[in-house]
Structure formats: structure tokens, C-alpha cells
N, C-alpha and C. Protein backbone atom coordinates (compact mmCIF):
# COMPACT_ATOMS: atom_id res chain seq x y z
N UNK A 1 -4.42 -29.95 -4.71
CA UNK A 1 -4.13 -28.57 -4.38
C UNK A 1 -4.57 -28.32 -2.94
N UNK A 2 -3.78 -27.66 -2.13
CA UNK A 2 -4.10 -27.79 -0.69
C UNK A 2 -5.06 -26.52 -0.38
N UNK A 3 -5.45 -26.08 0.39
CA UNK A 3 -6.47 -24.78 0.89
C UNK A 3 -5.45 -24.31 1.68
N UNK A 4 -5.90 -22.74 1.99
CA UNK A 4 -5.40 -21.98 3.38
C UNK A 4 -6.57 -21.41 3.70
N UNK A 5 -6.64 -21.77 5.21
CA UNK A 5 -8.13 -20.84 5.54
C UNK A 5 -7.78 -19.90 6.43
N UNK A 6 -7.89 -18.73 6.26
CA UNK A 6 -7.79 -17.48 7.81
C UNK A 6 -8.78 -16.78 8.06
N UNK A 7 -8.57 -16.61 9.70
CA UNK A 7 -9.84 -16.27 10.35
C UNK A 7 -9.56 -14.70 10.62
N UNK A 8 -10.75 -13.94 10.21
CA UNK A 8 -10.57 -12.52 10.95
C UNK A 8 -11.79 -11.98 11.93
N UNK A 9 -11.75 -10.87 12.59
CA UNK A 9 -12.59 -10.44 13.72
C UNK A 9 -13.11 -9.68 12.83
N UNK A 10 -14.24 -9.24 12.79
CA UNK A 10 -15.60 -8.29 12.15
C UNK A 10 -15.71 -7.27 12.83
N UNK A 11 -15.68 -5.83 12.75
CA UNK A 11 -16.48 -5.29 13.64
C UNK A 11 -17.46 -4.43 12.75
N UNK A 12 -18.18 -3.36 13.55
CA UNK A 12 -19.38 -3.36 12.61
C UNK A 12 -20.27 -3.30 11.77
N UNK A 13 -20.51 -4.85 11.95
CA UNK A 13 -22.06 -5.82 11.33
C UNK A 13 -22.95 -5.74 12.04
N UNK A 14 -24.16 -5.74 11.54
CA UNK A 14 -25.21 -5.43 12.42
C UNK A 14 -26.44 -6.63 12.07
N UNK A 15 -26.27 -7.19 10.31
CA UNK A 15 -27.07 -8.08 10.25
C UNK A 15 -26.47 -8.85 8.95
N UNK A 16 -27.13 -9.94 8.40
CA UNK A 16 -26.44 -10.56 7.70
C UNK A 16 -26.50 -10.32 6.21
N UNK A 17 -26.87 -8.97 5.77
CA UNK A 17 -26.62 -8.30 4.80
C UNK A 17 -25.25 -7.98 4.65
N UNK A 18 -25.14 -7.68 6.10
CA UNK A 18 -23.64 -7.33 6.34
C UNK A 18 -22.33 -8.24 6.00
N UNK A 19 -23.06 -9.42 6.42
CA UNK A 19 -21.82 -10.60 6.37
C UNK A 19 -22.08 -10.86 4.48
N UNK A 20 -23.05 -10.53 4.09
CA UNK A 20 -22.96 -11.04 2.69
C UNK A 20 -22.24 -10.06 1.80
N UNK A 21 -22.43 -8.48 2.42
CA UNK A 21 -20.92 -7.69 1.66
C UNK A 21 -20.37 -8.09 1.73
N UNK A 22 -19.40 -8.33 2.70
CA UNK A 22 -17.83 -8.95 3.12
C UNK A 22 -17.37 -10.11 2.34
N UNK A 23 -18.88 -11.19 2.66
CA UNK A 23 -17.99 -12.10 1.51
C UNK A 23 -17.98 -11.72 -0.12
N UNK A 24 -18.75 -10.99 -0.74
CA UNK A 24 -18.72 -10.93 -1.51
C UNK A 24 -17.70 -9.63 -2.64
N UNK A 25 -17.37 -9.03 -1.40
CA UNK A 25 -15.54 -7.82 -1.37
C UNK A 25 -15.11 -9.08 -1.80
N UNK A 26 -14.69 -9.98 -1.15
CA UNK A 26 -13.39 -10.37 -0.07
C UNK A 26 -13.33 -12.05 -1.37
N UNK A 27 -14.35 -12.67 -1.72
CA UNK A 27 -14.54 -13.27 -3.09
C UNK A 27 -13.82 -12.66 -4.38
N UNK A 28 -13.69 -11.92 -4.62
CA UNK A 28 -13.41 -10.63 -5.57
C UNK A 28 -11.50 -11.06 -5.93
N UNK A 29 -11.30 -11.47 -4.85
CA UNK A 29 -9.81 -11.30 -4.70
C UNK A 29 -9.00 -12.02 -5.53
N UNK A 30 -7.79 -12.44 -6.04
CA UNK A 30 -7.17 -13.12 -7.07
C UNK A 30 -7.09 -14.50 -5.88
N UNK A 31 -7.06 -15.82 -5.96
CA UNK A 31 -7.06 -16.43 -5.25
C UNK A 31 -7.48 -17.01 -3.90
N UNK A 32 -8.71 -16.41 -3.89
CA UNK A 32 -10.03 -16.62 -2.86
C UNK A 32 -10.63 -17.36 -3.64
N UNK A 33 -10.89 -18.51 -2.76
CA UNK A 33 -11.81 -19.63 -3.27
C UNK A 33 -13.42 -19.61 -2.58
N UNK A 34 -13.46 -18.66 -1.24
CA UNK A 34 -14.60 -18.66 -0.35
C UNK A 34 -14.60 -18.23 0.53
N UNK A 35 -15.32 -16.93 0.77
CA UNK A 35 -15.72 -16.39 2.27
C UNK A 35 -16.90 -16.46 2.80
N UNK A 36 -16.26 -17.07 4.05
CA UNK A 36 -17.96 -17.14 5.07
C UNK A 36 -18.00 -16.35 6.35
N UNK A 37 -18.88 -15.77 6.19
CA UNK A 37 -19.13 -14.44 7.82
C UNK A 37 -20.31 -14.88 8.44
N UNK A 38 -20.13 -15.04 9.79
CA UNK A 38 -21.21 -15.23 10.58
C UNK A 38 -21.37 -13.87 11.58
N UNK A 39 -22.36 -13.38 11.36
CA UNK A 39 -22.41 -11.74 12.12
C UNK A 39 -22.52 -12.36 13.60
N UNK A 40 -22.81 -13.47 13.91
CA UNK A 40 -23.31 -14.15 15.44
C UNK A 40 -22.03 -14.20 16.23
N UNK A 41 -20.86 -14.22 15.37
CA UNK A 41 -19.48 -14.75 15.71
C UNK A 41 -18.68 -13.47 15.31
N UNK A 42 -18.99 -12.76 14.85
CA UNK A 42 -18.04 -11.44 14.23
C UNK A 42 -16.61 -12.32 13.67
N UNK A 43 -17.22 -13.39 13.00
CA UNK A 43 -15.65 -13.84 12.66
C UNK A 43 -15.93 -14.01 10.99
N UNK A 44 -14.81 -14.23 9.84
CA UNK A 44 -15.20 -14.11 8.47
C UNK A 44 -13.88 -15.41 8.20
N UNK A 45 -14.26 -16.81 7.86
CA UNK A 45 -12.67 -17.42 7.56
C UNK A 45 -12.98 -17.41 5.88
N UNK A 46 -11.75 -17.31 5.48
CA UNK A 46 -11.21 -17.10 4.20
C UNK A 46 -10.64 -18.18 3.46
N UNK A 47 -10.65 -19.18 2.58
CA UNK A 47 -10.16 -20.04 1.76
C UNK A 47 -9.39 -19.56 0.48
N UNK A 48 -8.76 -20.11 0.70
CA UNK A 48 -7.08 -19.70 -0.51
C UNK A 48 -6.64 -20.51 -1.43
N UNK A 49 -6.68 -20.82 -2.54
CA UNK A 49 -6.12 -22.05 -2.94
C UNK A 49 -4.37 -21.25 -3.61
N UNK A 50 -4.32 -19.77 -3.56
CA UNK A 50 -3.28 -19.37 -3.86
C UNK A 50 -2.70 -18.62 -2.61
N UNK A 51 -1.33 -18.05 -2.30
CA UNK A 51 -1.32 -17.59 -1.16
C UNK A 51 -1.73 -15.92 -1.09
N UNK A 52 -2.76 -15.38 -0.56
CA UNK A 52 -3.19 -14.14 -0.03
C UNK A 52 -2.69 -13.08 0.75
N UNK A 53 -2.34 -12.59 0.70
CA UNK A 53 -1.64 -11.65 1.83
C UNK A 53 -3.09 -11.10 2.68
N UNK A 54 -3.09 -11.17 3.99
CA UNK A 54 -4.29 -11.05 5.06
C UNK A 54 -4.31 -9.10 4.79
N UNK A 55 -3.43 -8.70 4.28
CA UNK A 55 -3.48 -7.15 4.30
C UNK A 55 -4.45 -6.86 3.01
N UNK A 56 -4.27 -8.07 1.86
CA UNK A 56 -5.52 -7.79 1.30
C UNK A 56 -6.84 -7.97 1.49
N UNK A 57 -7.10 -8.70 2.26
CA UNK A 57 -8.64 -9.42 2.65
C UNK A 57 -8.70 -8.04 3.67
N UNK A 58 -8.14 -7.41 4.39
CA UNK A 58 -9.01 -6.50 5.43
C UNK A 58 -8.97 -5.12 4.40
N UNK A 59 -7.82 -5.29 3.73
CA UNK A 59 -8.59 -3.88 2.86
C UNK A 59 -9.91 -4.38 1.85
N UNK A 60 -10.27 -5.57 1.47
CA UNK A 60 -11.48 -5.89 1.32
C UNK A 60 -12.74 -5.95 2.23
N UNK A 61 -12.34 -5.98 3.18
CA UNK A 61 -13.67 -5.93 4.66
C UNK A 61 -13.66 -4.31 4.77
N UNK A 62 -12.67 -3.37 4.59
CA UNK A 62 -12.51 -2.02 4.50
C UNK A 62 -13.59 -1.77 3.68
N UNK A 63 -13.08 -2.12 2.17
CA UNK A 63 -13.98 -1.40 1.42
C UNK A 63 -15.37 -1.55 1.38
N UNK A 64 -15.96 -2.99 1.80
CA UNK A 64 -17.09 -3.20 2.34
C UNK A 64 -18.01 -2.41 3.13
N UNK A 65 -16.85 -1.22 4.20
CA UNK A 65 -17.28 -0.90 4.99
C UNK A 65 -17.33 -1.21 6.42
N UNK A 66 -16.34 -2.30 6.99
CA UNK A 66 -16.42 -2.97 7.81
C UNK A 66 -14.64 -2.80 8.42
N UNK A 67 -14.12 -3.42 9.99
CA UNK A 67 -13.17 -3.61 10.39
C UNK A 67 -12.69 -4.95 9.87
N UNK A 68 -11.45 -4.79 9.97
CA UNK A 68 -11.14 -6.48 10.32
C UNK A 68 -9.49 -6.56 10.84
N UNK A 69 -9.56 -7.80 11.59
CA UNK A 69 -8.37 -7.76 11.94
C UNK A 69 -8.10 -9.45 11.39
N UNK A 70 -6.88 -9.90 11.15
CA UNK A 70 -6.65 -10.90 11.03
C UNK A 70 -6.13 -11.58 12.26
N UNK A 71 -6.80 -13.10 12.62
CA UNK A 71 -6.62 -13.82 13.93
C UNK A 71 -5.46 -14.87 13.58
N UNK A 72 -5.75 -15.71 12.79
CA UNK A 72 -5.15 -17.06 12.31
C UNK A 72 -5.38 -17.00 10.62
């Protein structure tokens, strides 16, 4: 089974409480296998083993409380 990983921009996080909401929204999702946020990088990449639409993962960084934009 292959992965898809996408990268999005963070905006504000302030510490890594922060990055552990996000992944744990953004986990939640039907076919998220793994999110990792580094607040150092304002970046969050996303693992897929099904295909995701990126409009769901930022309304998951939304509800978190957070921006996101999708990069790659």
C-alpha cells in the first residue's frame, strides 16, 4: 500500500502543545495514517494511506485553532 505525504504552513503556534493539537485534529481524519508538526518549522506533513482532500486537513488545523495552508 503506497503513502501520500503533504506538507502544510502553520501559523499561530507558539509551543509544542500546539503542534500536538494539530496532530491530534488532523489524526482524527478517515485515512490519516500520521501527523507530525514541528512549531520550529511552522510546517505539519500528513501521511495518507487513503486519498485526503488537503481542504480537509486545514479545516482540521482550523478546528484546532490554528492556520494552514497546504504547500505540497
Amino acid at each position: 500500500m503506497s503513502t501520500t505525504r503533504m506538507t502544510f504552513a502553520i501559523t499561530g503556534m507558539h509551543c509544542n502543545s500546539c503542534g500536538l493539537l494539530i496532530d491530534d485534529e488532523v489524526e482524527e481524519l478517515p485515512g490519516v495514517t500520521a501527523s507530525t508538526t514541528d512549531v520550529r518549522t511552522e510546517r505539519t506533513v500528513v501521511e495518507c494511506e487513503t486519498p485526503v482532500d488537503p481542504e480537509q486537513i486545514i479545516a482540521a488545523i482550523t478546528e484546532a485553532g490554528y492556520q494552514g495552508r497546504h504547500l505540497s
